[in-house]
PDB file of N, CA and C in Angstrom:
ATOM      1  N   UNK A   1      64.538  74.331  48.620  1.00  0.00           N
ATOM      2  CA  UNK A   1      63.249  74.093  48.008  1.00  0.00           C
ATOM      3  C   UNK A   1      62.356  73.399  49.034  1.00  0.00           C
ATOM      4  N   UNK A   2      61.489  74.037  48.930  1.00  0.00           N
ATOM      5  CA  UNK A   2      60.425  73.279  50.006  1.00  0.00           C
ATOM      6  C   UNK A   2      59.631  72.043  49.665  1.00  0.00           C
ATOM      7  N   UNK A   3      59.318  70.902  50.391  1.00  0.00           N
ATOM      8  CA  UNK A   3      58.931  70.091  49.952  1.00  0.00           C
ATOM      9  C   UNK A   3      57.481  70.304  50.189  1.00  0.00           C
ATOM     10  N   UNK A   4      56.841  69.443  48.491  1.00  0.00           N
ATOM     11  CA  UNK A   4      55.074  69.040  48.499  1.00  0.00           C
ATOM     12  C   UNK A   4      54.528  68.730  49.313  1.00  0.00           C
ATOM     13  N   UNK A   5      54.868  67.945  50.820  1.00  0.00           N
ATOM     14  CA  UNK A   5      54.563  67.315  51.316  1.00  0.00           C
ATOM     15  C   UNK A   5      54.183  68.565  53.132  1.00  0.00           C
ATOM     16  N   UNK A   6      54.776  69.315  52.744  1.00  0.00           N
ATOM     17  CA  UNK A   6      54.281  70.568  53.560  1.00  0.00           C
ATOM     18  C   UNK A   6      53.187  71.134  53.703  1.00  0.00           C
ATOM     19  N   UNK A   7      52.339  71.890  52.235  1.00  0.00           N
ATOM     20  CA  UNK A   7      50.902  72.280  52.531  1.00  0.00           C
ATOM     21  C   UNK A   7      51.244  73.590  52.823  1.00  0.00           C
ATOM     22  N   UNK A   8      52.201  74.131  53.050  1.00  0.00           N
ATOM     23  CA  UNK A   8      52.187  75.701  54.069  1.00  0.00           C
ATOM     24  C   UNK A   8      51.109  76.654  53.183  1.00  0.00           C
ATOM     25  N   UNK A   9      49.886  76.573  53.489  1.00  0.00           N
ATOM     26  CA  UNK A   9      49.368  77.543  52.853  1.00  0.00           C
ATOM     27  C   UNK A   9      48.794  77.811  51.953  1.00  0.00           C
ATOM     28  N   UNK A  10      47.928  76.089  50.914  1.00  0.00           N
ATOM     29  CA  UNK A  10      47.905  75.575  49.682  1.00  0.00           C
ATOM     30  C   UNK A  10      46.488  75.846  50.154  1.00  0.00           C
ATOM     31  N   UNK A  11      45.712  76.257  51.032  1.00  0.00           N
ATOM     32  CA  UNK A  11      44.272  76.338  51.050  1.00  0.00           C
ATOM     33  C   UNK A  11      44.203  77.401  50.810  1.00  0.00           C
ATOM     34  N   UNK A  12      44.105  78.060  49.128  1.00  0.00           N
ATOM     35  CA  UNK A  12      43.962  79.043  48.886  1.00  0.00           C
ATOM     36  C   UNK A  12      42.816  79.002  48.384  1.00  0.00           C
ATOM     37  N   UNK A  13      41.732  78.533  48.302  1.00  0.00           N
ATOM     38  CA  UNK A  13      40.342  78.659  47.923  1.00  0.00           C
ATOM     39  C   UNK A  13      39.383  78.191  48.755  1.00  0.00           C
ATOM     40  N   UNK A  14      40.171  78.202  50.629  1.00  0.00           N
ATOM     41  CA  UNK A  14      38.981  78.263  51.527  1.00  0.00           C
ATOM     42  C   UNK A  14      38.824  79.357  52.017  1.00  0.00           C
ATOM     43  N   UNK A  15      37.071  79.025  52.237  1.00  0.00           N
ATOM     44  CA  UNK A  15      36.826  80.569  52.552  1.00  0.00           C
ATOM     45  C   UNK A  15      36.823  80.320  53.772  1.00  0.00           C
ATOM     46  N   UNK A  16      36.597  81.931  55.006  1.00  0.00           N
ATOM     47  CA  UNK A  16      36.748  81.422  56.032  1.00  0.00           C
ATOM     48  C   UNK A  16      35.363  81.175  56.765  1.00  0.00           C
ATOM     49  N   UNK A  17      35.376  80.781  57.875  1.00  0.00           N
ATOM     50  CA  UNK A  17      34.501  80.818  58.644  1.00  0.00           C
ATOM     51  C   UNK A  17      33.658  81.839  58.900  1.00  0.00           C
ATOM     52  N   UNK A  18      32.544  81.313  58.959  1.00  0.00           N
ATOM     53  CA  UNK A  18      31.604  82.576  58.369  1.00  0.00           C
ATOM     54  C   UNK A  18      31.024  83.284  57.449  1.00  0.00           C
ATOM     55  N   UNK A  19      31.811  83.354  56.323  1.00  0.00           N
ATOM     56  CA  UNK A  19      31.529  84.159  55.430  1.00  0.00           C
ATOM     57  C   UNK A  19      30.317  83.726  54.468  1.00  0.00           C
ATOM     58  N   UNK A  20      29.812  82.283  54.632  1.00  0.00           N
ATOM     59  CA  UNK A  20      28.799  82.497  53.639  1.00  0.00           C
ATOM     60  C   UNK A  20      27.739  82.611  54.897  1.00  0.00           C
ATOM     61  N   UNK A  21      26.111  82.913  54.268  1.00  0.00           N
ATOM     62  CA  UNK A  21      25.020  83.378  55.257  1.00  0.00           C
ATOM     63  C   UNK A  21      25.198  81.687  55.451  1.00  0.00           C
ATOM     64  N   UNK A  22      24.552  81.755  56.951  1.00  0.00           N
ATOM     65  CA  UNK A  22      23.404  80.015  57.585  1.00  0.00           C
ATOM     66  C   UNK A  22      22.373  80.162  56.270  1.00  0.00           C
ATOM     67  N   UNK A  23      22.366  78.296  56.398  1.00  0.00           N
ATOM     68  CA  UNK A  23      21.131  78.161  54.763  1.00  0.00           C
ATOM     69  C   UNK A  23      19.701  78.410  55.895  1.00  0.00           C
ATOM     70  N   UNK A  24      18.824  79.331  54.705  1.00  0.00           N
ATOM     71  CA  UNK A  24      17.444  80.029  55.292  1.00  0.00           C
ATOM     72  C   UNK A  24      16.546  78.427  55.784  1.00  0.00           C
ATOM     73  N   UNK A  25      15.565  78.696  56.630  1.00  0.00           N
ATOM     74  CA  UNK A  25      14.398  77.426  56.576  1.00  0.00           C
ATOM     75  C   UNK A  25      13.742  77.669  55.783  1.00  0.00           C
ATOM     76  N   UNK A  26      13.028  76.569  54.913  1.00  0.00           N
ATOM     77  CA  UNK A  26      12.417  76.515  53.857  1.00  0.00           C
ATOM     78  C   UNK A  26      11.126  77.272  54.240  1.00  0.00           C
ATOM     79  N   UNK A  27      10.637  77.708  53.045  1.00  0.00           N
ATOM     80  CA  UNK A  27       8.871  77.948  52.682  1.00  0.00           C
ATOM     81  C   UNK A  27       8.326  77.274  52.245  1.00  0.00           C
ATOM     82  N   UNK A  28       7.240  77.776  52.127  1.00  0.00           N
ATOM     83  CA  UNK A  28       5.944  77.140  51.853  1.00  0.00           C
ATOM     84  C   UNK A  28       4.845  77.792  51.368  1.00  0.00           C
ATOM     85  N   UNK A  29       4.444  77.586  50.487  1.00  0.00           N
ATOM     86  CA  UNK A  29       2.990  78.288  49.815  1.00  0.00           C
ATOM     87  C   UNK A  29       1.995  77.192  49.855  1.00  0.00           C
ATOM     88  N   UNK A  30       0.466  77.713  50.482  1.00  0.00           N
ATOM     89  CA  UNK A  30      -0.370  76.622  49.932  1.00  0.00           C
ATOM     90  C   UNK A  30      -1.519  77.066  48.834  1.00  0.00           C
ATOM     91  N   UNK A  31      -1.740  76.254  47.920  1.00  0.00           N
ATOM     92  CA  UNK A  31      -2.475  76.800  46.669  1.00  0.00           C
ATOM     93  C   UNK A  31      -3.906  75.550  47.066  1.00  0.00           C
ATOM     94  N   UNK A  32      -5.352  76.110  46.554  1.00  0.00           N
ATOM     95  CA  UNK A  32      -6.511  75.785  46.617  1.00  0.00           C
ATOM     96  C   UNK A  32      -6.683  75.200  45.528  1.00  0.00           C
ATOM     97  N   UNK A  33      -6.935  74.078  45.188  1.00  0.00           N
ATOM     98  CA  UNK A  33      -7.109  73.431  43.777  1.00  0.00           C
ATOM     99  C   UNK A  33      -8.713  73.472  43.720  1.00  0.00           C
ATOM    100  N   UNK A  34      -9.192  73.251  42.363  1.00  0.00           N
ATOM    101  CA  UNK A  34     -10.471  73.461  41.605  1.00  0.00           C
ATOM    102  C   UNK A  34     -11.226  72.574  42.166  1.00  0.00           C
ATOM    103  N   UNK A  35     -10.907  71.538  43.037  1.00  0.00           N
ATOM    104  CA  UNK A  35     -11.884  70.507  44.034  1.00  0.00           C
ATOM    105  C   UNK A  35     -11.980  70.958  45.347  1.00  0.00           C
ATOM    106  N   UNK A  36     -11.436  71.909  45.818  1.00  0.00           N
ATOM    107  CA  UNK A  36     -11.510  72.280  46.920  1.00  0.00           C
ATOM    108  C   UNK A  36     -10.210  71.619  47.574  1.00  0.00           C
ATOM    109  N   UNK A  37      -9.603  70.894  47.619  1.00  0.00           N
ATOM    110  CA  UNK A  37      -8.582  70.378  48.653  1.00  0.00           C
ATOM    111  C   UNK A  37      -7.177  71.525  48.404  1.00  0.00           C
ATOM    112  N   UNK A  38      -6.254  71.580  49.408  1.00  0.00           N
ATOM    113  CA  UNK A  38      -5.518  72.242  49.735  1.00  0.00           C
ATOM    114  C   UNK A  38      -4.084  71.831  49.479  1.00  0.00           C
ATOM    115  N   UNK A  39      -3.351  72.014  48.739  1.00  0.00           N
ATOM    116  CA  UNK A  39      -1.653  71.690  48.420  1.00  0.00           C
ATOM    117  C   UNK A  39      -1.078  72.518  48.787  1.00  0.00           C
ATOM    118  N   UNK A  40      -0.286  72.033  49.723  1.00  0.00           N
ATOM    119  CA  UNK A  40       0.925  72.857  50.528  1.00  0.00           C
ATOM    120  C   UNK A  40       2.488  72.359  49.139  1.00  0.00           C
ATOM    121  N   UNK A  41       2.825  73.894  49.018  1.00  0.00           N
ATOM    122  CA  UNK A  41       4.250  73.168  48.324  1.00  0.00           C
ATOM    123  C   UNK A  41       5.492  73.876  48.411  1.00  0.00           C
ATOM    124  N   UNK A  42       7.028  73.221  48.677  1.00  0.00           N
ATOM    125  CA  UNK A  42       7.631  73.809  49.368  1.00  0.00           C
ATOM    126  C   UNK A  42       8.115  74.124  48.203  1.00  0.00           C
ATOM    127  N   UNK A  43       8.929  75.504  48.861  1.00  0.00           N
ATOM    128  CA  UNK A  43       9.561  76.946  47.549  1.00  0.00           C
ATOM    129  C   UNK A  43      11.104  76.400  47.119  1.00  0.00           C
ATOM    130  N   UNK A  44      11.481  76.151  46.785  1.00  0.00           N
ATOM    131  CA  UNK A  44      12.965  76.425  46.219  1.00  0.00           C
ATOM    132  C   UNK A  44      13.767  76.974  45.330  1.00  0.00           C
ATOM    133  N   UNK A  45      14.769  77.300  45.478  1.00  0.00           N
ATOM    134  CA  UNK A  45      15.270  78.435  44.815  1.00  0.00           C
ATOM    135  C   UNK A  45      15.457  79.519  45.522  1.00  0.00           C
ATOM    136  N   UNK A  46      16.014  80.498  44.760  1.00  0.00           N
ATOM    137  CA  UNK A  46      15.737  82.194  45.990  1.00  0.00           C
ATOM    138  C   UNK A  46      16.807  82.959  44.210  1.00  0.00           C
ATOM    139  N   UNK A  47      16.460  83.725  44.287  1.00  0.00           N
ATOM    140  CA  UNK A  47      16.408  85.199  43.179  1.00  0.00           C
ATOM    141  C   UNK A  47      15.939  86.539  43.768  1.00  0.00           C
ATOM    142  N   UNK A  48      17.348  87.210  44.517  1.00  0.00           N
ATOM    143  CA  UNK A  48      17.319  88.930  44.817  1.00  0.00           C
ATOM    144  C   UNK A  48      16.172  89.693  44.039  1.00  0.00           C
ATOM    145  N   UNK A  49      15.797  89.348  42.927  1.00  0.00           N
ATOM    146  CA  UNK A  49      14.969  90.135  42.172  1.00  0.00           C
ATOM    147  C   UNK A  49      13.624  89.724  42.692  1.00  0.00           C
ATOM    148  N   UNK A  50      13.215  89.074  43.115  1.00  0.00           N
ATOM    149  CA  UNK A  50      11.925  88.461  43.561  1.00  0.00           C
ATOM    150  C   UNK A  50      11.643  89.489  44.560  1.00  0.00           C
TER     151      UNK A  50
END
């Protein structure tokens, strides 16, 4: 019987290297408000359907 204290192989829910994408650099939208001044605002989130 093998002992607990081994590990041989218990990382069964890492993924490997690589496999998820690099996180994107953020966006930015800027919207014109009803006084004239300018709001920059950053996007978050992300939805394939977009």
């Amino acid at each position: 019987m093998a002992s607990d204290d081994e590990g041989g192989g218990l990382d069964l829910f890492q993924e490997p290297e690589g496999y998820y994408q690099p996180e994107k650099p953020p966006t930015y939208a800027t919207h014109k408000l009803l006084s004239g001044e300018e709001m920059r605002v950053r996007m978050v989130g992300f939805n394939p359907l977009w």
